[in-house]
N, C-alpha and C. Protein backbone atom coordinates (compact mmCIF):
# COMPACT_ATOMS: atom_id res chain seq x y z
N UNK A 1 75.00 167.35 84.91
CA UNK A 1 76.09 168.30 85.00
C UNK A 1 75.50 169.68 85.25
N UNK A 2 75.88 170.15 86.50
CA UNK A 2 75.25 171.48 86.57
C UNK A 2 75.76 172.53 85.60
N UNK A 3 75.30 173.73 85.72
CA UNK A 3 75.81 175.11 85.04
C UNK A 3 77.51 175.47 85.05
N UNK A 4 77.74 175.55 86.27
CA UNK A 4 78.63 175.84 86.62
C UNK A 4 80.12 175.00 86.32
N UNK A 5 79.44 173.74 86.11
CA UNK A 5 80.60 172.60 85.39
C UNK A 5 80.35 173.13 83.65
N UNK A 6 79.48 173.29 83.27
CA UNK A 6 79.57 173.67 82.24
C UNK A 6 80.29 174.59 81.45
N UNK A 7 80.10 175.66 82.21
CA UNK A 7 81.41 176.38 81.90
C UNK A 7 83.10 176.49 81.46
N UNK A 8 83.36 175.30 81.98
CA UNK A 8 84.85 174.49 81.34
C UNK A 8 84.62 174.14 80.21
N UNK A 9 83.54 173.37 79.55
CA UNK A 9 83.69 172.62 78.12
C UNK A 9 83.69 174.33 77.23
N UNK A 10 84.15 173.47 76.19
CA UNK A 10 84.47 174.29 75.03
C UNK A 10 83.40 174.44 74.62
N UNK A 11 83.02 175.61 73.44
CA UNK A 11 81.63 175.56 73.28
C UNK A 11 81.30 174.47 72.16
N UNK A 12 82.19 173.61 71.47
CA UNK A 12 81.72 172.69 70.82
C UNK A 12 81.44 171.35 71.65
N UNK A 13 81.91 170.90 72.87
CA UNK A 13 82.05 170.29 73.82
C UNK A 13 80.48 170.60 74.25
N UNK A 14 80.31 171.86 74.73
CA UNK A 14 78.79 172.19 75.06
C UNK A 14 77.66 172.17 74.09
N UNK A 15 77.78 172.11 72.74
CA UNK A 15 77.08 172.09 72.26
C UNK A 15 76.71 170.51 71.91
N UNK A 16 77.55 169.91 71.80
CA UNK A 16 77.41 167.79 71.61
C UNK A 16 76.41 167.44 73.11
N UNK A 17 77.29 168.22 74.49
CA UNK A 17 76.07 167.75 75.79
C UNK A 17 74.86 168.27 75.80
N UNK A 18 74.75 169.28 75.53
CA UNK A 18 73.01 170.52 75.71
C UNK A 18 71.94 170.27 74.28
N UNK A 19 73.09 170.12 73.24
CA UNK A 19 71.67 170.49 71.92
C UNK A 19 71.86 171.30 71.62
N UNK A 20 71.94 172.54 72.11
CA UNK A 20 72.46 174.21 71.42
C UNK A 20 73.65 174.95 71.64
N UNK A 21 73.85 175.96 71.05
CA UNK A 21 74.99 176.55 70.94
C UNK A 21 74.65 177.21 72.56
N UNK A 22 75.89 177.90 72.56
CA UNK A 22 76.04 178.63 74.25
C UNK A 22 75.47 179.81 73.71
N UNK A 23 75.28 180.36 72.79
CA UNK A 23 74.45 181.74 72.73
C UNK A 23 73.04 181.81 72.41
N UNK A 24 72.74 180.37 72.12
CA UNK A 24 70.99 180.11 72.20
C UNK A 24 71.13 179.60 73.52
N UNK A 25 71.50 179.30 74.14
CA UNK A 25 71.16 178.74 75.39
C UNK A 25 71.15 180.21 76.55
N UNK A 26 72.13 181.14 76.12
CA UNK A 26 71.99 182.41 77.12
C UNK A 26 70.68 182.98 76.76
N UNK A 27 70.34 183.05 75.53
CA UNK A 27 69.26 183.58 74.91
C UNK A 27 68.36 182.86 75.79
N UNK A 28 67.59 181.33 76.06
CA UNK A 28 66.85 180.73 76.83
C UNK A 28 66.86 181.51 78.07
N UNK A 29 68.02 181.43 78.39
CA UNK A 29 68.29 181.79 80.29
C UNK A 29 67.37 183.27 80.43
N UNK A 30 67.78 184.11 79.32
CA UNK A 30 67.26 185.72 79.12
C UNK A 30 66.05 185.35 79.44
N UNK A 31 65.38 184.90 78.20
CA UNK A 31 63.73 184.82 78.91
C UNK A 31 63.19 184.07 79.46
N UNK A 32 63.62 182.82 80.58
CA UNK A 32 63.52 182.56 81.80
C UNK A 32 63.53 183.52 82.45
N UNK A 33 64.73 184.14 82.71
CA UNK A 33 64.67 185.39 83.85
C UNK A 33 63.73 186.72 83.92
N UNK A 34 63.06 187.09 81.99
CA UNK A 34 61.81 187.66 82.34
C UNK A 34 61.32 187.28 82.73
N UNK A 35 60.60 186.04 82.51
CA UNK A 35 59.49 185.18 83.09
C UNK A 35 59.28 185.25 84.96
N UNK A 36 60.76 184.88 85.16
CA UNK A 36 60.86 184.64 86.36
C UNK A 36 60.72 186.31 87.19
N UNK A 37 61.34 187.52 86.42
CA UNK A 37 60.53 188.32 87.39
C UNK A 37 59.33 188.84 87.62
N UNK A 38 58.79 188.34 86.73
CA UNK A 38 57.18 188.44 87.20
C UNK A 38 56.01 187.68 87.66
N UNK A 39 57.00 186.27 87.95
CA UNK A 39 56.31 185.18 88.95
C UNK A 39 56.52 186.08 90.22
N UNK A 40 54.99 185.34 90.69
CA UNK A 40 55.47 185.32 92.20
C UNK A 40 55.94 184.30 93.13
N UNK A 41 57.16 184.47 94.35
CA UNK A 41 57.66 182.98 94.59
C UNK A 41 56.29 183.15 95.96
N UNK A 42 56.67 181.41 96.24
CA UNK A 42 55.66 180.78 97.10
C UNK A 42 56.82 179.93 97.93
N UNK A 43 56.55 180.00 98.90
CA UNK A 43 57.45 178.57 99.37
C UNK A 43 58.70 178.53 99.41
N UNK A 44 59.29 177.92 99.88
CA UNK A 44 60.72 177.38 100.07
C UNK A 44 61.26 178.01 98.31
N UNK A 45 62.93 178.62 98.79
CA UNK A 45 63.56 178.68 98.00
C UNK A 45 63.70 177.53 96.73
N UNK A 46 64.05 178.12 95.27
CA UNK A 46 64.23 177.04 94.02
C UNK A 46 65.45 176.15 94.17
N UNK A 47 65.71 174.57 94.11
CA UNK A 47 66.73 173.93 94.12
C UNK A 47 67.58 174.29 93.14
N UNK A 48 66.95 174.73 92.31
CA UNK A 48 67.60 174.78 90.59
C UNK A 48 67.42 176.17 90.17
N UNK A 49 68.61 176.80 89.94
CA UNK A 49 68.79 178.16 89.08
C UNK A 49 68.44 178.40 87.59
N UNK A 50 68.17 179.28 87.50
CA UNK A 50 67.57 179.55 86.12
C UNK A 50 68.21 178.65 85.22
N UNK A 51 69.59 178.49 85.16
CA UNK A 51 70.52 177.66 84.08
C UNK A 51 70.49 176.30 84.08
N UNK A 52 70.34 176.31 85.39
CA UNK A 52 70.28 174.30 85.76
C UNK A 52 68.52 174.07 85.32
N UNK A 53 67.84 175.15 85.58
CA UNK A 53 66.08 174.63 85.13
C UNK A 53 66.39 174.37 83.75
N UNK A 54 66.74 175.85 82.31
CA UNK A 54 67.27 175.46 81.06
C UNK A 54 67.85 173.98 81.46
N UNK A 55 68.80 174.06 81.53
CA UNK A 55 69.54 172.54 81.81
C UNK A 55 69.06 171.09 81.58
N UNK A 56 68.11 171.55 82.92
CA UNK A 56 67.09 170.18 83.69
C UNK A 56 66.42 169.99 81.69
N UNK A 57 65.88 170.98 80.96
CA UNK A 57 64.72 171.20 80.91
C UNK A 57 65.22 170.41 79.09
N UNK A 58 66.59 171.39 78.92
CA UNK A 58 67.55 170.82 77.26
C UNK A 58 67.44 169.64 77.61
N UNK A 59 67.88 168.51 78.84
CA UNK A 59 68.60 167.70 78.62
C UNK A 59 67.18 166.32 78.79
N UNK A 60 66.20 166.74 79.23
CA UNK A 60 64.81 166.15 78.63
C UNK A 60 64.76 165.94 77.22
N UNK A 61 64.70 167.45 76.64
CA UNK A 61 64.71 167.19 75.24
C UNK A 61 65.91 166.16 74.13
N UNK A 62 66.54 166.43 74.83
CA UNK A 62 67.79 165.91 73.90
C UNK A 62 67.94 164.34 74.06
N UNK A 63 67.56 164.00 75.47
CA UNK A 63 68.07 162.57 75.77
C UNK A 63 66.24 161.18 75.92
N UNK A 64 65.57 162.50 76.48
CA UNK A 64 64.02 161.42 76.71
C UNK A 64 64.07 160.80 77.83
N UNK A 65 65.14 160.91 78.87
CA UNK A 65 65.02 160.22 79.60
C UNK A 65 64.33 159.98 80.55
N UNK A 66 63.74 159.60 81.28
CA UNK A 66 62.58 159.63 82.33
C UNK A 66 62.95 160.55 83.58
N UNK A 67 62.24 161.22 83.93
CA UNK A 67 61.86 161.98 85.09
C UNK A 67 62.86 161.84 86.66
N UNK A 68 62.58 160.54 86.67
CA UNK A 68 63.36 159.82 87.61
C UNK A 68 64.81 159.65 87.20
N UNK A 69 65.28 159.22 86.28
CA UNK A 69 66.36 159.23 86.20
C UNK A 69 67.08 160.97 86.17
N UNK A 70 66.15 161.48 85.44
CA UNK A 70 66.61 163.40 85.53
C UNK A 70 66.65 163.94 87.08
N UNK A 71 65.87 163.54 88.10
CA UNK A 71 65.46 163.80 89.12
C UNK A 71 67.01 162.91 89.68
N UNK A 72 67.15 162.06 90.00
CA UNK A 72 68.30 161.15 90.50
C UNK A 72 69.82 162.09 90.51
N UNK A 73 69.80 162.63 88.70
CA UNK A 73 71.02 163.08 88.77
C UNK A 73 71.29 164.47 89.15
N UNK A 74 70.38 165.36 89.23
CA UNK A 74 69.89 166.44 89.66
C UNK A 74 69.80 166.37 91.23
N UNK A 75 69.84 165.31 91.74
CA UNK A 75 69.12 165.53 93.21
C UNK A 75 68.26 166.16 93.68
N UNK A 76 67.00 166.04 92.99
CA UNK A 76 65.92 166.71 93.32
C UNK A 76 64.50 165.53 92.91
N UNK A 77 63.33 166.04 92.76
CA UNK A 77 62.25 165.26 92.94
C UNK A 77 61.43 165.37 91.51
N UNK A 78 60.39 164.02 91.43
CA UNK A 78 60.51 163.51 90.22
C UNK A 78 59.28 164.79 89.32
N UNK A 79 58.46 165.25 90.74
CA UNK A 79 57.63 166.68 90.50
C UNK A 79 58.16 167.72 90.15
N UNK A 80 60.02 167.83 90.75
CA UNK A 80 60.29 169.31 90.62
C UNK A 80 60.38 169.30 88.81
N UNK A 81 61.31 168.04 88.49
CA UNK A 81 61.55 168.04 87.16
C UNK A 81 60.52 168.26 85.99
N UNK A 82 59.26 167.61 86.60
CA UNK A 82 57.99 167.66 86.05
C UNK A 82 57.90 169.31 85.73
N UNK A 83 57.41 169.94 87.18
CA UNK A 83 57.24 171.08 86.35
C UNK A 83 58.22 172.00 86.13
N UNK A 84 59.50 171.87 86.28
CA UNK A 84 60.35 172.55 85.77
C UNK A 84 60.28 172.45 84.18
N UNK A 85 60.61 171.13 83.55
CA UNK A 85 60.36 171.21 82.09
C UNK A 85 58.90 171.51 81.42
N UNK A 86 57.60 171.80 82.27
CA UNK A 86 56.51 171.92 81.69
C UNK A 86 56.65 173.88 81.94
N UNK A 87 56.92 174.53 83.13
CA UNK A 87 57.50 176.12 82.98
C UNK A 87 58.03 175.93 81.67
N UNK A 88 59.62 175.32 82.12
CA UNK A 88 60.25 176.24 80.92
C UNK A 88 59.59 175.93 79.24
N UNK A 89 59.25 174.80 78.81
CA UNK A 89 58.45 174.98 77.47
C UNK A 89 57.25 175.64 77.58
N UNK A 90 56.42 176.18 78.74
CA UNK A 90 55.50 176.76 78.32
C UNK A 90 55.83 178.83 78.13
N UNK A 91 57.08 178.74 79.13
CA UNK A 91 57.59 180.36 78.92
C UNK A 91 58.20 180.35 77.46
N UNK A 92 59.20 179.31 76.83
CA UNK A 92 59.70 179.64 75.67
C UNK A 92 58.49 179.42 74.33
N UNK A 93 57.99 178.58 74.81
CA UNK A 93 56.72 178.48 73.56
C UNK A 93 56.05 180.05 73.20
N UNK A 94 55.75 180.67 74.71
CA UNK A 94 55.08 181.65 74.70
C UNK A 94 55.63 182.97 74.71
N UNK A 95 56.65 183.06 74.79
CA UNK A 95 57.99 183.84 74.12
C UNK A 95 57.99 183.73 72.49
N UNK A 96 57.29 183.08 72.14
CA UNK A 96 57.70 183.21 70.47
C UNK A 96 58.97 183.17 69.54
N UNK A 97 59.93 183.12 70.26
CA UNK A 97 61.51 183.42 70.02
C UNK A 97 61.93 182.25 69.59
N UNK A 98 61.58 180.98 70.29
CA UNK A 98 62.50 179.96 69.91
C UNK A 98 61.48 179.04 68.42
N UNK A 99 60.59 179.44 67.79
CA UNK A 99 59.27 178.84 66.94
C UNK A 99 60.00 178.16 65.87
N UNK A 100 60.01 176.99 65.12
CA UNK A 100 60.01 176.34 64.38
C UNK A 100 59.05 177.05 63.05
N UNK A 101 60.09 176.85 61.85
CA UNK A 101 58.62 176.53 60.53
C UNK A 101 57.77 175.27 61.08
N UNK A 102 56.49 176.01 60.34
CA UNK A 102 55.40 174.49 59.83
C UNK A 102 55.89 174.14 59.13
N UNK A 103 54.91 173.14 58.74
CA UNK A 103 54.86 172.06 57.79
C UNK A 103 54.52 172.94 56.24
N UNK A 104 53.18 173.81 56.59
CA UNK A 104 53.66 174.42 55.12
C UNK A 104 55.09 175.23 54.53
N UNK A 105 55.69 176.15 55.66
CA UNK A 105 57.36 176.62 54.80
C UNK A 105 57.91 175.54 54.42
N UNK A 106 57.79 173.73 55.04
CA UNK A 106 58.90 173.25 54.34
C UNK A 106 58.36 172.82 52.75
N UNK A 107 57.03 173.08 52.83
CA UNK A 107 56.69 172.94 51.28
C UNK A 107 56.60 173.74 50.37
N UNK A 108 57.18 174.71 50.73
CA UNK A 108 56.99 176.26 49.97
C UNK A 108 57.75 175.81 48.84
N UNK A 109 57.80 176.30 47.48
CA UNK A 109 58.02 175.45 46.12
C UNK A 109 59.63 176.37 46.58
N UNK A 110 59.67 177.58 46.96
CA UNK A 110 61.14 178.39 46.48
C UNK A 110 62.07 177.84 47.99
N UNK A 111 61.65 177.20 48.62
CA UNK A 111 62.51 176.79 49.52
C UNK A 111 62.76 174.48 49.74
N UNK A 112 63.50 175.13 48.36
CA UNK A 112 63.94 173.34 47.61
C UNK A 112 65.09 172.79 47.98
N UNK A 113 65.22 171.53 48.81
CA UNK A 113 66.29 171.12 49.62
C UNK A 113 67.19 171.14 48.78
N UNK A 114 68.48 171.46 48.86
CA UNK A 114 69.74 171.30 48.03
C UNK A 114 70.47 169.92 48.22
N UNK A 115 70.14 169.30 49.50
CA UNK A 115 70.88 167.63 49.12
C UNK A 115 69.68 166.92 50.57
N UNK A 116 69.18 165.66 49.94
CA UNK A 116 68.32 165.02 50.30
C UNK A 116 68.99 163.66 50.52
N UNK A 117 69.10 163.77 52.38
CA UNK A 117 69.89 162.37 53.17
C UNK A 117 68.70 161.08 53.27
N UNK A 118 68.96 160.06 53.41
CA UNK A 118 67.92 159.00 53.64
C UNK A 118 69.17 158.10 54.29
N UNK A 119 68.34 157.85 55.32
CA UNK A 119 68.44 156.29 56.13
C UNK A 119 68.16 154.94 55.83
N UNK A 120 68.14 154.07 55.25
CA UNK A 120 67.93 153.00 55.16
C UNK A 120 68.31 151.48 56.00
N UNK A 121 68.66 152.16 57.52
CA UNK A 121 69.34 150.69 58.05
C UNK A 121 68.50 150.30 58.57
């Protein structure tokens, strides 16, 4: 689903397809577009706009699906997807913005889960 279809769903609608809310996801797009003005382009125009790369790049994460199949629905190639999702995690990694705790905050003694889920099926 490109960008532009996106825009119709509701933002709880968008948030069940993407993984994030629509204001972490503008936040992504933001620093893509630093990133992107200080690449230099090479070559033939990008198939994929800053939102559809985010896009390409959430819907890796969220689903796992192979390359080819991302590439298929995208209409594009199984390289572009390649390094489209290897850009965009290496600009947001290196942006610092989107960082996870370690492993030590979740053991920090003053930060004690208040209800503890388990799976057992």
């Amino acid at each position: 689903m490109r960008y532009e279809q996106t825009l119709r769903l509701s933002n709880r609608e968008f948030k069940r397809l993407v993984g994030v809310q629509r204001h972490t996801f503008n936040q992504i797009v933001n620093v893509l577009q630093d990133a992107a003005s200080h690449r230099q382009t090479r070559g033939s125009s990008k198939k994929l706009c800053l939102e559809d790369q985010a896009l390409v790049c959430l819907t890796y994460w969220r689903e796992y699906r192979t390359y080819f199949h991302i590439a298929s629905d995208w209409q594009v190639s199984q390289a572009t997807v390649c390094r489209t999702v290897h850009w965009v995690e290496n600009i947001l990694v290196n942006s610092g913005r989107f960082r996870l705790g370690g492993k030590k905050s979740l053991l920090a003694p003053s930060k004690t889960p208040k209800t503890v889920a388990m799976d057992v099926t």
